[in-house]
C-alpha atoms as a PDB file:
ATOM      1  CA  UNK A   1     -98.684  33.766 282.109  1.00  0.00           C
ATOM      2  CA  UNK A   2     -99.072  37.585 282.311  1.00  0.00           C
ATOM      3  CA  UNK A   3    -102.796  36.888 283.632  1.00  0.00           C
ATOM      4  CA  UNK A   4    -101.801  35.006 286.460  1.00  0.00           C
ATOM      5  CA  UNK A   5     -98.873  37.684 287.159  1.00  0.00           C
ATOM      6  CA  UNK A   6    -101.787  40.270 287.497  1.00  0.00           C
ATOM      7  CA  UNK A   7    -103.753  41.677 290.874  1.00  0.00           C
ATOM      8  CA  UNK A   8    -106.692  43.375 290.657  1.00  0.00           C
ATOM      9  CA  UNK A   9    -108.021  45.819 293.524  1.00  0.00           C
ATOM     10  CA  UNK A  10    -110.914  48.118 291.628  1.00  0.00           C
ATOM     11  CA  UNK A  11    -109.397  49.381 289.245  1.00  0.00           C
ATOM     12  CA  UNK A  12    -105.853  49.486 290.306  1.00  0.00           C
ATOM     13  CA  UNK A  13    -103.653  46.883 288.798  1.00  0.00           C
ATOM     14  CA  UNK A  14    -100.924  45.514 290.242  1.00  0.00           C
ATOM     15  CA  UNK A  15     -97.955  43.403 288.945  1.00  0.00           C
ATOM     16  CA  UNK A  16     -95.635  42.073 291.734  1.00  0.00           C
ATOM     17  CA  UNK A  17     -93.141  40.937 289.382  1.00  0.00           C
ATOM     18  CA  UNK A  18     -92.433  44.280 288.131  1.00  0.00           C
ATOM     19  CA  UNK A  19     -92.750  45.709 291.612  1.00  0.00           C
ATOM     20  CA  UNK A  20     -95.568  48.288 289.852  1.00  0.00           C
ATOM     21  CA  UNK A  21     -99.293  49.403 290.329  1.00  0.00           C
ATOM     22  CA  UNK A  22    -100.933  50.627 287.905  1.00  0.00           C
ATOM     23  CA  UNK A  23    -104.193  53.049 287.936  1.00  0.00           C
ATOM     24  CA  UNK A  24    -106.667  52.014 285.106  1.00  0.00           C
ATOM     25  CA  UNK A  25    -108.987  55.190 284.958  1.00  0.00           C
ATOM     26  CA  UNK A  26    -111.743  55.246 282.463  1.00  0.00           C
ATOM     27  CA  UNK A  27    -110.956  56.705 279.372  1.00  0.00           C
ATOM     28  CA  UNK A  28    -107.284  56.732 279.944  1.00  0.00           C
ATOM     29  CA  UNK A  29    -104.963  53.608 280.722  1.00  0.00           C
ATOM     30  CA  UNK A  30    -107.322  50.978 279.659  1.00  0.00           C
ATOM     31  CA  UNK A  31    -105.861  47.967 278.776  1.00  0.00           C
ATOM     32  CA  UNK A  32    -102.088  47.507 280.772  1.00  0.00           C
ATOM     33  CA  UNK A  33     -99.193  48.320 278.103  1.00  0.00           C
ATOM     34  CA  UNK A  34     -96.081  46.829 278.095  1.00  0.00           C
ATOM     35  CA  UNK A  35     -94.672  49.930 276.232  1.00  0.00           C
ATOM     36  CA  UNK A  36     -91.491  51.206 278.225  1.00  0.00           C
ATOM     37  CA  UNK A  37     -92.467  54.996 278.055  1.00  0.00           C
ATOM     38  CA  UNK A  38     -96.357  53.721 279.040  1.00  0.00           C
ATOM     39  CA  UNK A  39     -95.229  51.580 281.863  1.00  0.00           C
ATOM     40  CA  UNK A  40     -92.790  54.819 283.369  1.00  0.00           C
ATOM     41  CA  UNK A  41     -95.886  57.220 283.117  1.00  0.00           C
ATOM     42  CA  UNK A  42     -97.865  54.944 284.975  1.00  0.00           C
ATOM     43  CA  UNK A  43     -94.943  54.251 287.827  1.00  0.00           C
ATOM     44  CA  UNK A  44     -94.293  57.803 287.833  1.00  0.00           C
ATOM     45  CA  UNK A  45     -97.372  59.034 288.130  1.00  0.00           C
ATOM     46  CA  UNK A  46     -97.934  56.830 291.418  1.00  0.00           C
ATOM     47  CA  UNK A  47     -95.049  57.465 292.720  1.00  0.00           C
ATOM     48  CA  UNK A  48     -95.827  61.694 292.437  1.00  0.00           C
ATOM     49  CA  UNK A  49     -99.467  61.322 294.076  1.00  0.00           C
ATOM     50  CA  UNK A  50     -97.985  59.091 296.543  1.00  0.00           C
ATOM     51  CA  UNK A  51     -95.333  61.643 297.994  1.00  0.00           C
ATOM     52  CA  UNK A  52     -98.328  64.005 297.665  1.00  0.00           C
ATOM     53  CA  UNK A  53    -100.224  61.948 299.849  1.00  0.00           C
ATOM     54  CA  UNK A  54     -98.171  61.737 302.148  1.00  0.00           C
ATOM     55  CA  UNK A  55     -96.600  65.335 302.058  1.00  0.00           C
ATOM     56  CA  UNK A  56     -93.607  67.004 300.544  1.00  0.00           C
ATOM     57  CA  UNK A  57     -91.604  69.878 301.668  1.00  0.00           C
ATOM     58  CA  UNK A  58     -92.944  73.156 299.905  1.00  0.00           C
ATOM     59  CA  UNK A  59     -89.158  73.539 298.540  1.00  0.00           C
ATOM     60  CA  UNK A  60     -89.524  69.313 296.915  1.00  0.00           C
ATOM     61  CA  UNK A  61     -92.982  70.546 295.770  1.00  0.00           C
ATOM     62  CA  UNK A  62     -91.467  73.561 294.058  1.00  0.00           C
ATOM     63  CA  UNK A  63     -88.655  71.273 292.653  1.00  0.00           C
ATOM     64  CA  UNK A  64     -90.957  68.493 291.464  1.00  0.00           C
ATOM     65  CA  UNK A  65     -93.370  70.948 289.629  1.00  0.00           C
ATOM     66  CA  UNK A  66     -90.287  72.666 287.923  1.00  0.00           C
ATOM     67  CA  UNK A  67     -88.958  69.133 286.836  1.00  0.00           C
ATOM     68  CA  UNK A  68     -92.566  68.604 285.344  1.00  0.00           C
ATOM     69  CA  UNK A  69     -92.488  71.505 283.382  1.00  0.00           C
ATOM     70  CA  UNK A  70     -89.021  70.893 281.932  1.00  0.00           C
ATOM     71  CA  UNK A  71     -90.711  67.390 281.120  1.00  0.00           C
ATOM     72  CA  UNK A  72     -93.698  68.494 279.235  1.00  0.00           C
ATOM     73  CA  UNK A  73     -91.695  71.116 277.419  1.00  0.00           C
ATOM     74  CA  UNK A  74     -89.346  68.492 276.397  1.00  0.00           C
ATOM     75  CA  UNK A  75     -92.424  66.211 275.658  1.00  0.00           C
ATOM     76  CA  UNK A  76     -94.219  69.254 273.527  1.00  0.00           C
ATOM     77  CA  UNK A  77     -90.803  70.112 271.404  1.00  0.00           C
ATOM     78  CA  UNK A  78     -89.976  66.077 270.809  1.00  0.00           C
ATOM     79  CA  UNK A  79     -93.674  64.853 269.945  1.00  0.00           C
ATOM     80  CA  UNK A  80     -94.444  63.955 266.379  1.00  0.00           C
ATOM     81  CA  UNK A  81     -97.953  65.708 265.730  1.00  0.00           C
END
């Protein structure tokens, strides 16, 4: 079952199956989705605070936060309101 797939550690969920963690902050991600787009946020969003964690070249950082913005300008033009 998906329950006994499931690790919890606070509030940080992880599924080894998937090979994913997922953050569950209040207000925000809480109850796990198995929506693609949901499930990429979540990986990606790890995956960004964990090179940040552990440091990025300025020029990467520069990079990644241009590759953002085409993202959420790409998010804002495509989004049904």
């Amino acid at each position: 079952t998906l329950a006994g797939l499931l690790r919890t550690e606070g509030l940080r969920v992880a599924v080894p199956e998937w090979q994913q963690v997922l953050e569950l902050l209040p207000g925000s991600y809480t109850k796990v989705s198995l929506d693609p787009v949901h499930t990429a946020v979540a990986a990606l969003d790890e995956k960004i605070k964990t090179a940040l964690a552990t440091g990025i070249e300025e020029l990467r950082k520069e990079e990644l936060l241009r590759r953002i913005a085409e993202l959420q300008q790409f998010v804002e033009e495509n989004a049904r309101k």
